[in-house]
C-alpha atoms as a PDB file:
ATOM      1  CA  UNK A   1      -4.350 -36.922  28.846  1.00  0.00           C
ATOM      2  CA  UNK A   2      -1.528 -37.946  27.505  1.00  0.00           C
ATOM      3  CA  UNK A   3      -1.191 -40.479  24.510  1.00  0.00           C
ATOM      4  CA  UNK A   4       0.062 -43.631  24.460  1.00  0.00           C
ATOM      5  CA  UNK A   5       2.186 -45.568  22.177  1.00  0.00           C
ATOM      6  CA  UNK A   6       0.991 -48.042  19.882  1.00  0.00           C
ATOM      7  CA  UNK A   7       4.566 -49.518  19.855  1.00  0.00           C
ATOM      8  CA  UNK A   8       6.872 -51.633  21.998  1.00  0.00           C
ATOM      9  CA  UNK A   9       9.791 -50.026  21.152  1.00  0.00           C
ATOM     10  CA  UNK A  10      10.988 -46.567  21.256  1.00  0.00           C
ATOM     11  CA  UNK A  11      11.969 -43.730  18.585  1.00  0.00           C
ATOM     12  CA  UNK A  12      15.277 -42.579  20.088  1.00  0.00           C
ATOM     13  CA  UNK A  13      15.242 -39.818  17.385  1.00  0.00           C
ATOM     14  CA  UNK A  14      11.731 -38.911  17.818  1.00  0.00           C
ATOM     15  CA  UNK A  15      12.304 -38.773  21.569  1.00  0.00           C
ATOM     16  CA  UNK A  16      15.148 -36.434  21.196  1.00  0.00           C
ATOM     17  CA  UNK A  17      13.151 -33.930  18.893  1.00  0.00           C
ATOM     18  CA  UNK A  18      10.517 -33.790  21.382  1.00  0.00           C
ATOM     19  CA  UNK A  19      12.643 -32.803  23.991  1.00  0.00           C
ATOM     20  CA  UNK A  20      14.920 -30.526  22.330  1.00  0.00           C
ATOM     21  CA  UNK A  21      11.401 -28.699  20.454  1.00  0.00           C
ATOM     22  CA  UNK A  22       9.910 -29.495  24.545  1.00  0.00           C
ATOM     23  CA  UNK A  23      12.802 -27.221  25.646  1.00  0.00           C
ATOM     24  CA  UNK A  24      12.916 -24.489  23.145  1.00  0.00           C
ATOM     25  CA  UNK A  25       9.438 -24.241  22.416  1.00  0.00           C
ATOM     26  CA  UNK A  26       8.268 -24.214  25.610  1.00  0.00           C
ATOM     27  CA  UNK A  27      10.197 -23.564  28.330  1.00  0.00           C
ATOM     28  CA  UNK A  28      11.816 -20.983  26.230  1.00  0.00           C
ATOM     29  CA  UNK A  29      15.527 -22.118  26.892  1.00  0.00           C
ATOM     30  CA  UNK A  30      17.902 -20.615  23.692  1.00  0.00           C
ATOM     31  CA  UNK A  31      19.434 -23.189  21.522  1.00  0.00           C
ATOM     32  CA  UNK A  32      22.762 -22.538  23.173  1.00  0.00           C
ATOM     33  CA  UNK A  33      21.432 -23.677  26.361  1.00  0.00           C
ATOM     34  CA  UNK A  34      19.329 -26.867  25.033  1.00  0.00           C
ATOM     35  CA  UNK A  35      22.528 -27.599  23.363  1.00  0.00           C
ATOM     36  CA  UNK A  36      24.654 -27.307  26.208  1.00  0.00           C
ATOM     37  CA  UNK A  37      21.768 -29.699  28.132  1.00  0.00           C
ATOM     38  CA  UNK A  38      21.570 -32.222  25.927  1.00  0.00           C
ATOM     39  CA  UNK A  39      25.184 -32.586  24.609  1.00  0.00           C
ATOM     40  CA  UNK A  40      24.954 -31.440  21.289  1.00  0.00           C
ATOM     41  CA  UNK A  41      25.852 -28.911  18.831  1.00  0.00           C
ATOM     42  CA  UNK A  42      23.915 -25.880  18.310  1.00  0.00           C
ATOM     43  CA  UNK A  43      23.392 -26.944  14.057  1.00  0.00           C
ATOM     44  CA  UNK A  44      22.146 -29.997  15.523  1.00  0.00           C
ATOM     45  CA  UNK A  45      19.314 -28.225  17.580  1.00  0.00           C
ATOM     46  CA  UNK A  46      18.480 -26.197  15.203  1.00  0.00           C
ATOM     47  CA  UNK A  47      18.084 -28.959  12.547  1.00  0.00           C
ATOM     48  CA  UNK A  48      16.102 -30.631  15.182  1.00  0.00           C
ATOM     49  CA  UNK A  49      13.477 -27.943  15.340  1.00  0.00           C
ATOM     50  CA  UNK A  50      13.387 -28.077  11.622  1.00  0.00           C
ATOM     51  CA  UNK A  51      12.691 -31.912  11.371  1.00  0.00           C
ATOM     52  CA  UNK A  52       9.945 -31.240  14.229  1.00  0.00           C
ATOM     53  CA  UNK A  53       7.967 -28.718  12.280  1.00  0.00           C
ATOM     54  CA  UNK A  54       8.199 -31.237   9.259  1.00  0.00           C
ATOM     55  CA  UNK A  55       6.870 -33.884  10.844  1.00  0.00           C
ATOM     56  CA  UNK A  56       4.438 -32.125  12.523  1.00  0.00           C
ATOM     57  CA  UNK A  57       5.425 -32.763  15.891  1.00  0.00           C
ATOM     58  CA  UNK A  58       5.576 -29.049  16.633  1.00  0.00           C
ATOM     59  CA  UNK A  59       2.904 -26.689  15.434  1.00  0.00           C
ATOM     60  CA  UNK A  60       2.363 -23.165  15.041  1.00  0.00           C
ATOM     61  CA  UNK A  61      -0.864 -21.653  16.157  1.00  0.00           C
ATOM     62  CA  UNK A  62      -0.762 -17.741  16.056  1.00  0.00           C
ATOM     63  CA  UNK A  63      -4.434 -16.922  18.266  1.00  0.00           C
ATOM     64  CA  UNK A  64      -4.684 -12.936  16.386  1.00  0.00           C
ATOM     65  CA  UNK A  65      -7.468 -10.758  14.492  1.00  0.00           C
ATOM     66  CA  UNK A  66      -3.808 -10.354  12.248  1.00  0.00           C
ATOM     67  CA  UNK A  67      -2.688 -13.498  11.329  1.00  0.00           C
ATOM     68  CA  UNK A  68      -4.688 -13.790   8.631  1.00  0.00           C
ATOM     69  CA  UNK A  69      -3.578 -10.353   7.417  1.00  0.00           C
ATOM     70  CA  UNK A  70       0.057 -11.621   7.193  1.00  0.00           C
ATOM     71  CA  UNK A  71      -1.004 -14.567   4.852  1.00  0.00           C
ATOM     72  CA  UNK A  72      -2.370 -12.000   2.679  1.00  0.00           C
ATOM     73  CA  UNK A  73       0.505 -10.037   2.434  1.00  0.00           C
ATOM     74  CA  UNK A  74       2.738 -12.852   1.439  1.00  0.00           C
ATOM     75  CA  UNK A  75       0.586 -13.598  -0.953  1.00  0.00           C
ATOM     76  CA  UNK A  76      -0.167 -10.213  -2.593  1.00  0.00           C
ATOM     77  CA  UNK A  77       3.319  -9.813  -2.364  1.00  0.00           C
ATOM     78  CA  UNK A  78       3.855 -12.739  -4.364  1.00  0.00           C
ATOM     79  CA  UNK A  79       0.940 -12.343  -6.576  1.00  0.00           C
ATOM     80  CA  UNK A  80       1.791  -8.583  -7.640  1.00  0.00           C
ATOM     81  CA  UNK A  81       5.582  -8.567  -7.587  1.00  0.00           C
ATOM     82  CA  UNK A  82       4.944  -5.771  -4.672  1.00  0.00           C
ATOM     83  CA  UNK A  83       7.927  -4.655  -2.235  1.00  0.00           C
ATOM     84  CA  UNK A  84       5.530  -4.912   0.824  1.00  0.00           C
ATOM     85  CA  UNK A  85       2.131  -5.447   1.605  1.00  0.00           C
ATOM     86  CA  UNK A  86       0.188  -3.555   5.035  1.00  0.00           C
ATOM     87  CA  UNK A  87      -3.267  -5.204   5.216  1.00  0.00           C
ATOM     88  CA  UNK A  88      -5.732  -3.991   7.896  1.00  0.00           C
ATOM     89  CA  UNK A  89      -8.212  -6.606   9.504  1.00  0.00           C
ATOM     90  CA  UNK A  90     -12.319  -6.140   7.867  1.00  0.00           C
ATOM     91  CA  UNK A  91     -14.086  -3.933  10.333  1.00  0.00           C
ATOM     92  CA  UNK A  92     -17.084  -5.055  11.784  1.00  0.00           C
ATOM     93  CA  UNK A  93     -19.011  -2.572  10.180  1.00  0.00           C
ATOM     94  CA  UNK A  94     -17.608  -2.188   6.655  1.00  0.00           C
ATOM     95  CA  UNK A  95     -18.116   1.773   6.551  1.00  0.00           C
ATOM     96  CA  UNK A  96     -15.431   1.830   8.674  1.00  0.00           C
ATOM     97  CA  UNK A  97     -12.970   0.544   6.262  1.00  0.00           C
ATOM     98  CA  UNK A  98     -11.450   3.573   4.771  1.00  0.00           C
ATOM     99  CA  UNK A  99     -10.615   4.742   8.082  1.00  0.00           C
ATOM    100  CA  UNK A 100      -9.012   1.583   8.741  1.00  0.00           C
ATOM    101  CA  UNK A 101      -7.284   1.607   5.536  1.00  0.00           C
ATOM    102  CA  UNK A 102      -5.933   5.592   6.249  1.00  0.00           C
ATOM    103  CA  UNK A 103      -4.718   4.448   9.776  1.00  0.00           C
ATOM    104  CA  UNK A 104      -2.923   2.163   8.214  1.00  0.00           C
ATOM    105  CA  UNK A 105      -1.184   4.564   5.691  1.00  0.00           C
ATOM    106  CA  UNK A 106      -0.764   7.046   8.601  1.00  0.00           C
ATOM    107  CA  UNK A 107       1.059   4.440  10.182  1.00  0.00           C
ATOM    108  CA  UNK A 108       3.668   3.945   7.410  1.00  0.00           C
ATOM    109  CA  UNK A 109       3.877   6.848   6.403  1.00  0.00           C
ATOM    110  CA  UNK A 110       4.726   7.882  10.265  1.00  0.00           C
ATOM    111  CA  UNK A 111       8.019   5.072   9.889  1.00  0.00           C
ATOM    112  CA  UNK A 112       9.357   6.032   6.427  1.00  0.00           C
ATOM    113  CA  UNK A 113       8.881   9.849   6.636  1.00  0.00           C
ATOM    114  CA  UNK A 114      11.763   9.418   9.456  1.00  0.00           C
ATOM    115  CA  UNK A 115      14.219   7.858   7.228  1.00  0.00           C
ATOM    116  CA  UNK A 116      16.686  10.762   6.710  1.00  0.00           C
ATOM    117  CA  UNK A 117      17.315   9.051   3.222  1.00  0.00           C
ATOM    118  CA  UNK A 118      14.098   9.723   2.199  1.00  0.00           C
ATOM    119  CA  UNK A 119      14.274  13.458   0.998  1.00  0.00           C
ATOM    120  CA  UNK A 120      11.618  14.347  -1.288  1.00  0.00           C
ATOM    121  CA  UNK A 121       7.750  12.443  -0.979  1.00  0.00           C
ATOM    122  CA  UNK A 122       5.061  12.872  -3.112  1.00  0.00           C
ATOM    123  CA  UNK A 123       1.444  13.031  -1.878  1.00  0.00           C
ATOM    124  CA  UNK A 124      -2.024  12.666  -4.142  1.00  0.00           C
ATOM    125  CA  UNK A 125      -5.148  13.269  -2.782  1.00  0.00           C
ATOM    126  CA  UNK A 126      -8.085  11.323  -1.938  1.00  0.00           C
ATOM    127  CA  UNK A 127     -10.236  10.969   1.237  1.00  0.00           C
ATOM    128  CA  UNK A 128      -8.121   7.575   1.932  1.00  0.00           C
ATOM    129  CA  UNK A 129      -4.715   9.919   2.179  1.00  0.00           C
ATOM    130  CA  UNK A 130      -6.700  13.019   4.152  1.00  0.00           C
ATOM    131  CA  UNK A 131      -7.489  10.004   7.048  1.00  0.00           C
ATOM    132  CA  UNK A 132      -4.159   9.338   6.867  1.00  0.00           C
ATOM    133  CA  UNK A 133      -2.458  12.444   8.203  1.00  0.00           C
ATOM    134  CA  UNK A 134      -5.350  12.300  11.034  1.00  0.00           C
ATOM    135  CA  UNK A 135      -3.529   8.852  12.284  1.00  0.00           C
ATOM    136  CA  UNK A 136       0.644  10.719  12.139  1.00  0.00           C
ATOM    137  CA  UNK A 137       2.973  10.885  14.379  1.00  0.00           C
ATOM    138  CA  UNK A 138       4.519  13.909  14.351  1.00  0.00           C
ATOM    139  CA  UNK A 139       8.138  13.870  12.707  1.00  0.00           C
ATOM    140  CA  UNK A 140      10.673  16.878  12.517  1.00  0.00           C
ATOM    141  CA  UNK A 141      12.145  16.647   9.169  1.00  0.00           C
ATOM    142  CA  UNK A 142      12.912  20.183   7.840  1.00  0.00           C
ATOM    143  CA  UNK A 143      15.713  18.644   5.090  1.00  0.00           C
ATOM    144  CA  UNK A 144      12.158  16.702   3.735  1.00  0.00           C
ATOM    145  CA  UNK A 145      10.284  17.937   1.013  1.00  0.00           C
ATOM    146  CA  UNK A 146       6.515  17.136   0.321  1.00  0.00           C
ATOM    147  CA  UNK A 147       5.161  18.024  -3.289  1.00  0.00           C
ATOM    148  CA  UNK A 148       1.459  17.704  -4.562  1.00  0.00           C
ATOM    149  CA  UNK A 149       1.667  15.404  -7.476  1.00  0.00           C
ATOM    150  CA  UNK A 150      -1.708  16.045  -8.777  1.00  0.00           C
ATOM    151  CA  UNK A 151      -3.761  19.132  -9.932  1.00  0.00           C
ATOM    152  CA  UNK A 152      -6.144  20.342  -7.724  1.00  0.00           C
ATOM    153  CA  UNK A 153      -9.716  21.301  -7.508  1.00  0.00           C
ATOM    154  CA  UNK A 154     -11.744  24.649  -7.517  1.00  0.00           C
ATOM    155  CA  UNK A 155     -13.829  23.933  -4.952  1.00  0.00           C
ATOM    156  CA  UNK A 156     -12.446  23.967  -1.176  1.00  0.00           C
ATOM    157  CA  UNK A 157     -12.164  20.893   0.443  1.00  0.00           C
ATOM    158  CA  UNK A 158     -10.431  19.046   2.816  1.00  0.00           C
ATOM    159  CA  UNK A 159      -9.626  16.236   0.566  1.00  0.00           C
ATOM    160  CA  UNK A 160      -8.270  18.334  -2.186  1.00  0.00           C
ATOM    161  CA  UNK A 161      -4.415  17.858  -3.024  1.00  0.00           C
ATOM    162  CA  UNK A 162      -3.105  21.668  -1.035  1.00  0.00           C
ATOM    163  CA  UNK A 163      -4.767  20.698   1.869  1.00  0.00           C
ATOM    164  CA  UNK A 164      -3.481  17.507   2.095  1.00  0.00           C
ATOM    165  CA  UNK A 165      -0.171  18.362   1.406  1.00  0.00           C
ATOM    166  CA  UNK A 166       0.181  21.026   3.842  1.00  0.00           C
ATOM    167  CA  UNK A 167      -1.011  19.080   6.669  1.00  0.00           C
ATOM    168  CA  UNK A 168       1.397  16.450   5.582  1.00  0.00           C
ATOM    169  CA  UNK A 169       4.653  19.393   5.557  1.00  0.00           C
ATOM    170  CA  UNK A 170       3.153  20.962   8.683  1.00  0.00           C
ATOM    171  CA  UNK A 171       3.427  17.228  10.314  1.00  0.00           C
ATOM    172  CA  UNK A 172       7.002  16.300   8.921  1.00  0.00           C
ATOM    173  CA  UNK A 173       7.896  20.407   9.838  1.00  0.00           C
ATOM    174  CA  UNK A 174       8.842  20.010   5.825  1.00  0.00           C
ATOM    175  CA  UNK A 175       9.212  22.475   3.022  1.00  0.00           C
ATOM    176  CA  UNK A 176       6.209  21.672   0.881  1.00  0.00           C
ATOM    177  CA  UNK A 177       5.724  22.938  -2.651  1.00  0.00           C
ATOM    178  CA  UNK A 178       2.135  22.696  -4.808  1.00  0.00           C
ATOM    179  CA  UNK A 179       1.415  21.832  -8.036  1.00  0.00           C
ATOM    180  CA  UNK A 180      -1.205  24.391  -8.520  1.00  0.00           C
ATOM    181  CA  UNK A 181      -2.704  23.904 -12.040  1.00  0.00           C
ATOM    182  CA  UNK A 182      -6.356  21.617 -11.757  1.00  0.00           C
ATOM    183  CA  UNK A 183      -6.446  17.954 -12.791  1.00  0.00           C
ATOM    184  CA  UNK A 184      -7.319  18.393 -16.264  1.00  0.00           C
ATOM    185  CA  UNK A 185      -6.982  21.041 -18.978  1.00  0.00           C
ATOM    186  CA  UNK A 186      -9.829  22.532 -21.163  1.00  0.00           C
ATOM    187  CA  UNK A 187      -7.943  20.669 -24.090  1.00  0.00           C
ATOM    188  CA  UNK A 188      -4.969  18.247 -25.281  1.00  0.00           C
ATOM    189  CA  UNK A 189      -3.822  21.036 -27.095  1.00  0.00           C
ATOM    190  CA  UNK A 190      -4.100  23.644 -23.509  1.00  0.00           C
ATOM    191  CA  UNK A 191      -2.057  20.883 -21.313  1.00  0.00           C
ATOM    192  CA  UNK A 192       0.569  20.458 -23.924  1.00  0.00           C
ATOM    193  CA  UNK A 193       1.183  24.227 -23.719  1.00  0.00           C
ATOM    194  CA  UNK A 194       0.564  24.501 -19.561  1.00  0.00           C
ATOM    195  CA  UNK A 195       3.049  21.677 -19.326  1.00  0.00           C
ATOM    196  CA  UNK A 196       5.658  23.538 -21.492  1.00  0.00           C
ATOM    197  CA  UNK A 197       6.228  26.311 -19.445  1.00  0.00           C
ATOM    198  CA  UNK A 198       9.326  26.384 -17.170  1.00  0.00           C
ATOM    199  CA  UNK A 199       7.056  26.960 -14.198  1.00  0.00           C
ATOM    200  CA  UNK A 200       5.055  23.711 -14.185  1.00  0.00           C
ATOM    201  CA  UNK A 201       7.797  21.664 -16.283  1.00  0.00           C
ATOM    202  CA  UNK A 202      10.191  22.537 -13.189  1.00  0.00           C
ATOM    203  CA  UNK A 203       7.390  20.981 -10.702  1.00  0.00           C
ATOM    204  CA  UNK A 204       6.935  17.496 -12.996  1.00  0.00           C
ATOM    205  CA  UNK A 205      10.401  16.783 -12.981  1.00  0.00           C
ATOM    206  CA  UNK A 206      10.556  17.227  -9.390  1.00  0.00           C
ATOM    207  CA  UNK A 207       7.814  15.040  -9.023  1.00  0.00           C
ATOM    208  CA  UNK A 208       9.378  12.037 -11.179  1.00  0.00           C
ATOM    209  CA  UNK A 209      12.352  12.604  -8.991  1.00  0.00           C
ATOM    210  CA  UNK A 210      10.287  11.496  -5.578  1.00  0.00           C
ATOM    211  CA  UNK A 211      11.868   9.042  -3.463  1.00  0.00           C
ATOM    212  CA  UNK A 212       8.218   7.798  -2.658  1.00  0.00           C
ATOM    213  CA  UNK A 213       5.048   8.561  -3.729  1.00  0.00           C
ATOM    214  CA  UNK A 214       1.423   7.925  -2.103  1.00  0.00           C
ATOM    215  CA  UNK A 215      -1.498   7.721  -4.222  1.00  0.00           C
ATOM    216  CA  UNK A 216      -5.544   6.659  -3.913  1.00  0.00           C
ATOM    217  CA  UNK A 217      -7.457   4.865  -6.317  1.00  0.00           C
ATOM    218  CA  UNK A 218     -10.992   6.244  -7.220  1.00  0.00           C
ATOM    219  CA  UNK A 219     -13.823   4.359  -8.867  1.00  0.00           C
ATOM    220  CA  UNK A 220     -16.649   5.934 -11.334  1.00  0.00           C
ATOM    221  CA  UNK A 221     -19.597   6.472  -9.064  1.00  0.00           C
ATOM    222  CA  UNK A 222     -21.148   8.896  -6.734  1.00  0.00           C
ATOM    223  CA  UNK A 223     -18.967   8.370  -4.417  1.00  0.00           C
ATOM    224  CA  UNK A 224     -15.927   9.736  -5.982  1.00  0.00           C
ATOM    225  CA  UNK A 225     -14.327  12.556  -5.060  1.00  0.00           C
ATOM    226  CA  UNK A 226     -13.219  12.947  -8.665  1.00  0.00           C
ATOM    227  CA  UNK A 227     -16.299  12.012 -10.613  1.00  0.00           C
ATOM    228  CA  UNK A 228     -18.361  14.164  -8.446  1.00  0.00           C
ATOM    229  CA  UNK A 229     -16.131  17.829  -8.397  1.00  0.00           C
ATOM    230  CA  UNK A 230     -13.171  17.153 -10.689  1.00  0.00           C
ATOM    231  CA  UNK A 231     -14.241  15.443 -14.092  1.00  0.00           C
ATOM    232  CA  UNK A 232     -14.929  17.902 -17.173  1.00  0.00           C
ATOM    233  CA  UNK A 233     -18.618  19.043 -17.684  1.00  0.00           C
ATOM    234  CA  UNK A 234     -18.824  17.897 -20.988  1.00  0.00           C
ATOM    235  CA  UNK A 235     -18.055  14.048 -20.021  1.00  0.00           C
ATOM    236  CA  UNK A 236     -20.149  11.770 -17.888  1.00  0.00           C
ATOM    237  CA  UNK A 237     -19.267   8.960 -15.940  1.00  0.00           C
ATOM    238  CA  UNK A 238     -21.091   6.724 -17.898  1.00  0.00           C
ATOM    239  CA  UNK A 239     -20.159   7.372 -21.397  1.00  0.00           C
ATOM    240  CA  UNK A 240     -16.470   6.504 -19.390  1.00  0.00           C
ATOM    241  CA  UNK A 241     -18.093   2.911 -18.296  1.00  0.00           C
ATOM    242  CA  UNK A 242     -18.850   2.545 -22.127  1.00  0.00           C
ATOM    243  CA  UNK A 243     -15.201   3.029 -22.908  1.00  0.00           C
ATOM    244  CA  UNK A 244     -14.525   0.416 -21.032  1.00  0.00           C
ATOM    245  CA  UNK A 245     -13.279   2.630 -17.733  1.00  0.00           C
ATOM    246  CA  UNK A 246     -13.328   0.932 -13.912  1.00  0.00           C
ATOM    247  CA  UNK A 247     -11.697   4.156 -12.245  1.00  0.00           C
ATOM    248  CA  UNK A 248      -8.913   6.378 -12.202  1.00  0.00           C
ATOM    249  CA  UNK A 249      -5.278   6.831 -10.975  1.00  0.00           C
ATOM    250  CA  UNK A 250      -3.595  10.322 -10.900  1.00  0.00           C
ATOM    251  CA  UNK A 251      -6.783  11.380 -12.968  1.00  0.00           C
ATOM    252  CA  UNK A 252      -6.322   8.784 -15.845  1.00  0.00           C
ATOM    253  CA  UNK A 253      -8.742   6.261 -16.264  1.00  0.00           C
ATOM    254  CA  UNK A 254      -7.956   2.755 -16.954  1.00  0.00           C
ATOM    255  CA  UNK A 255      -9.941  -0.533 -17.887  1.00  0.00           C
ATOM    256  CA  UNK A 256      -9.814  -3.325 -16.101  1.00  0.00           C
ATOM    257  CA  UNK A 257      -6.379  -4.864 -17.855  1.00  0.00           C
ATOM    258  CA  UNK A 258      -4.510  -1.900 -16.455  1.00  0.00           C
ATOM    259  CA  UNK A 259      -4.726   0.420 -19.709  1.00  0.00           C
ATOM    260  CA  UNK A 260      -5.870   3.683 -20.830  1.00  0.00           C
ATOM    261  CA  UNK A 261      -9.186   3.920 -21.820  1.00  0.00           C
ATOM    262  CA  UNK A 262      -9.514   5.472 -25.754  1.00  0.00           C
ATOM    263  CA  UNK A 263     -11.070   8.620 -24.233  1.00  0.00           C
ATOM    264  CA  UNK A 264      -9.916  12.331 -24.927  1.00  0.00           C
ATOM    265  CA  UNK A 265     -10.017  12.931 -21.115  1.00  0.00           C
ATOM    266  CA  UNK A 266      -6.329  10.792 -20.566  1.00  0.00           C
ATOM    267  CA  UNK A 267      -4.807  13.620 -23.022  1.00  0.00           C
ATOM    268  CA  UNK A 268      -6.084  16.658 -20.921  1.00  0.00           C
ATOM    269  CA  UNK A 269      -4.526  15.129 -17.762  1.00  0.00           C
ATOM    270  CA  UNK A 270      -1.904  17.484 -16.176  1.00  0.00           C
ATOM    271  CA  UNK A 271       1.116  15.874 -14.667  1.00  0.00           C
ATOM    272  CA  UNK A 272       3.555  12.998 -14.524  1.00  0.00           C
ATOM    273  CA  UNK A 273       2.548   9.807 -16.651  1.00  0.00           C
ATOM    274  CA  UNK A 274       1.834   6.018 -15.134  1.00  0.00           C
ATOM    275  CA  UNK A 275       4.948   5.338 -17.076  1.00  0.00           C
ATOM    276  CA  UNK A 276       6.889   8.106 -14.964  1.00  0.00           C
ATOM    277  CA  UNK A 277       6.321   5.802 -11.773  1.00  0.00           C
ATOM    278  CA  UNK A 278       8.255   2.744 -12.342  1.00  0.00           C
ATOM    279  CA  UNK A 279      11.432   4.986 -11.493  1.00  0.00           C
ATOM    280  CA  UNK A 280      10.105   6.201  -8.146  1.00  0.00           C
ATOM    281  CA  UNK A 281      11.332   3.601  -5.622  1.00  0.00           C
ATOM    282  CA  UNK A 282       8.390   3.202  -3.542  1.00  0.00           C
ATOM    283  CA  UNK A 283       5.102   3.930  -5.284  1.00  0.00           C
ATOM    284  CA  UNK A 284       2.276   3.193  -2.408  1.00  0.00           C
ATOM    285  CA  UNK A 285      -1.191   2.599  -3.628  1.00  0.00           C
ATOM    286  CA  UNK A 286      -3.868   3.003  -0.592  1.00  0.00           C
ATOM    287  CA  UNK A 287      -7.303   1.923  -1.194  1.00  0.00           C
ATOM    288  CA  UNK A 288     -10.081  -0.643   0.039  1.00  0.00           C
ATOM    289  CA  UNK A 289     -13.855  -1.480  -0.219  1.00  0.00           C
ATOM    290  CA  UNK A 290     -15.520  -3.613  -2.748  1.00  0.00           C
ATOM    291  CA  UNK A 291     -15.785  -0.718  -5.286  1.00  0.00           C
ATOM    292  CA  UNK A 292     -12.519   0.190  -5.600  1.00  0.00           C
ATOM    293  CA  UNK A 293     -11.019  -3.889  -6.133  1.00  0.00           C
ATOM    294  CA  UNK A 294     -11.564  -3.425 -10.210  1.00  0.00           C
ATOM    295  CA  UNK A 295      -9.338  -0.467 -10.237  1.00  0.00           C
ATOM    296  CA  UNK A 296      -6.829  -1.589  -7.603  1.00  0.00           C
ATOM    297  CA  UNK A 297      -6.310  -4.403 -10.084  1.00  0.00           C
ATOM    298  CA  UNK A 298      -6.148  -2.718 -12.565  1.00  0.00           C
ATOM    299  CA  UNK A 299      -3.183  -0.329 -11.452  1.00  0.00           C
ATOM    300  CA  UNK A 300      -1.546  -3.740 -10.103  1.00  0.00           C
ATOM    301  CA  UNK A 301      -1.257  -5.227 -13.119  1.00  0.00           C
ATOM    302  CA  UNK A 302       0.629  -2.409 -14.508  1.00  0.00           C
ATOM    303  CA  UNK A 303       3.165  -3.465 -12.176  1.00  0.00           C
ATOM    304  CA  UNK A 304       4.291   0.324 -10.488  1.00  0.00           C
ATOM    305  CA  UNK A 305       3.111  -0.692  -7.156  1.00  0.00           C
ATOM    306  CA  UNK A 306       5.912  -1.105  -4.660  1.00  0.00           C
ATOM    307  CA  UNK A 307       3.639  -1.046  -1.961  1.00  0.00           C
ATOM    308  CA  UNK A 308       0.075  -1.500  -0.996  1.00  0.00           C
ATOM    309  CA  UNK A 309      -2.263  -0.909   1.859  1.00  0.00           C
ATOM    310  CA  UNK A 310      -5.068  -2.374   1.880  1.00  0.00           C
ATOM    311  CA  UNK A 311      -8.058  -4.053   4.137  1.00  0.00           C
ATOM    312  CA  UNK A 312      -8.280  -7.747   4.609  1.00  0.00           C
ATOM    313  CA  UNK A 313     -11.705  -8.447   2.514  1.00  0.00           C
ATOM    314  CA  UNK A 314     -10.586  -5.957  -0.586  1.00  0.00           C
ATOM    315  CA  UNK A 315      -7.082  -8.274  -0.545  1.00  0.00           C
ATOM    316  CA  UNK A 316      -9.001 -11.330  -0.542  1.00  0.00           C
ATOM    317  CA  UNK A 317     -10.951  -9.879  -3.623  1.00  0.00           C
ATOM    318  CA  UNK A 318      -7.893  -9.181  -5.204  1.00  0.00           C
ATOM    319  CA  UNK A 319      -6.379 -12.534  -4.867  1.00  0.00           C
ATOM    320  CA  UNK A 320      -9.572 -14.666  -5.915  1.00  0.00           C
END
């Protein structure tokens, strides 16, 4: 039912919002043609509309599982000083969400990997980035190059960094070279000298010279990849929580504030530094679940992170 007015006279102007927002909003005439209708200029309908949506005669309702999703990427985007934001509605059952969170990558990965600028991408490894490739559309790019960026491990798997990458190159029909050295050396003093020779010096540069990189985040428990097959047998994952460690990016494990932990295992890490990504133009950081929100923050606050894909309950978590 219709309202009625608590007034005996009438609000010309108000009347002539409602029927310009009436006629745009609506019946879904243009603002030429509402123009045109009502005798007026097209500034002057679109000012109109303005005024409405300040006054709150018109209202925006957006009825979608994603609208809250694109809050939260305004606001991460805003909070983090982050290029763009792709968050991923909570699934119902919250095992789910590192699919959810690798569909999503797959997903962006599937647009950018076309752009014919884009000649040389970086890929880490990580259960989040092998879901990923599972959710690609297939793109025939044989000018794009895919390089590992991180060591990988002696024991086969899926997740590790030369499968990954060669699913990725077989996808793109890229050329695709490995960094094929493992995450850490036996000592400071053994990376310094790996890292010095023209073979694997050649393969960092190339890697700080990425156009984009994608990387996971990995926290200290069980249910890490890394803690479980990759760390050193003479260190723990505890005595790394004592240093003060929440998790690791590219194999270098940070505290909570974003910095390296005072632990010989950051000095036996073989590859490009944090430092080295602030000159790649999109650095993309894929990760979600409770677990992981102490690490994701603490890589955000480094401020690296040009992009970030997420789920909607780790974003929250990261915003609160």
């Amino acid at each position: 039912m219709a309202g009625r007015t608590k007034s005996l006279t009438i609000d010309q102007e108000e009347r002539l919002l409602v029927r310009i927002a009436w006629a745009c909003e609506i019946e879904g005439n243009t603002q030429a043609e509402v123009a045109k209708r009502f005798g007026i200029t097209r500034l002057r309908v679109n000012k109109a509309l303005g005024q409405a949506r300040r006054r709150g005669i018109v209202r925006i309702s957006i009825n979608s599982d994603y609208a809250p999703c694109a809050e939260l990427e305004r606001d991460l985007t805003a909070r983090f000083g982050l290029n763009r934001a792709e968050i991923v509605p909570k699934p119902m059952n919250t095992a789910d969400t590192q699919m959810m969170v690798g569909m999503a990558l797959g997903n962006y990965l599937s647009g950018i990997l076309t752009d014919p600028d884009l000649k040389l991408f970086g890929m880490a490894w990580g259960n989040t980035l092998n879901l990923a490739t599972r959710f690609m559309a297939p793109v025939n790019r044989p000018d794009l190059e895919i390089v590992s960026v991180m060591g990988g491990l002696t024991k086969a798997s899926d997740l590790n960094s030369y499968e990954i990458t060669r699913r990725l190159a077989d996808i793109c029909n890229a050329d695709l070279s490995y960094f094929t050295v493992p995450i850490y050396a036996s000592s400071a003093q053994s990376r310094d000298i790996l890292i010095a020779q023209d073979v694997f010096s050649e393969i960092i540069t190339k890697i700080r010279s990425a156009d984009a990189i994608a990387m996971a985040a990995g926290d200290i428990s069980d249910a890490s990849l890394l803690m479980r097959d990759g760390l050193p047998t003479e260190y723990s994952p505890d005595e790394l929580i004592a240093k003060g460690a929440v998790g690791d990016i590219l194999g270098y494990m940070l505290d909570a504030e974003g910095e390296l932990v005072d632990h010989p295992i950051n000095n036996r890490v073989i590859g490009i530094s944090l430092d080295d990504l602030e000159a790649v133009p999109d650095v993309i950081l894929a990760a979600g679940g409770s677990y992981k929100v102490a690490i994701m923050r603490a890589i955000l606050a480094r401020g690296v992170i040009d992009t970030l894909v997420t789920d909607e309950a780790t974003a929250i978590a990261l915003l609160s």
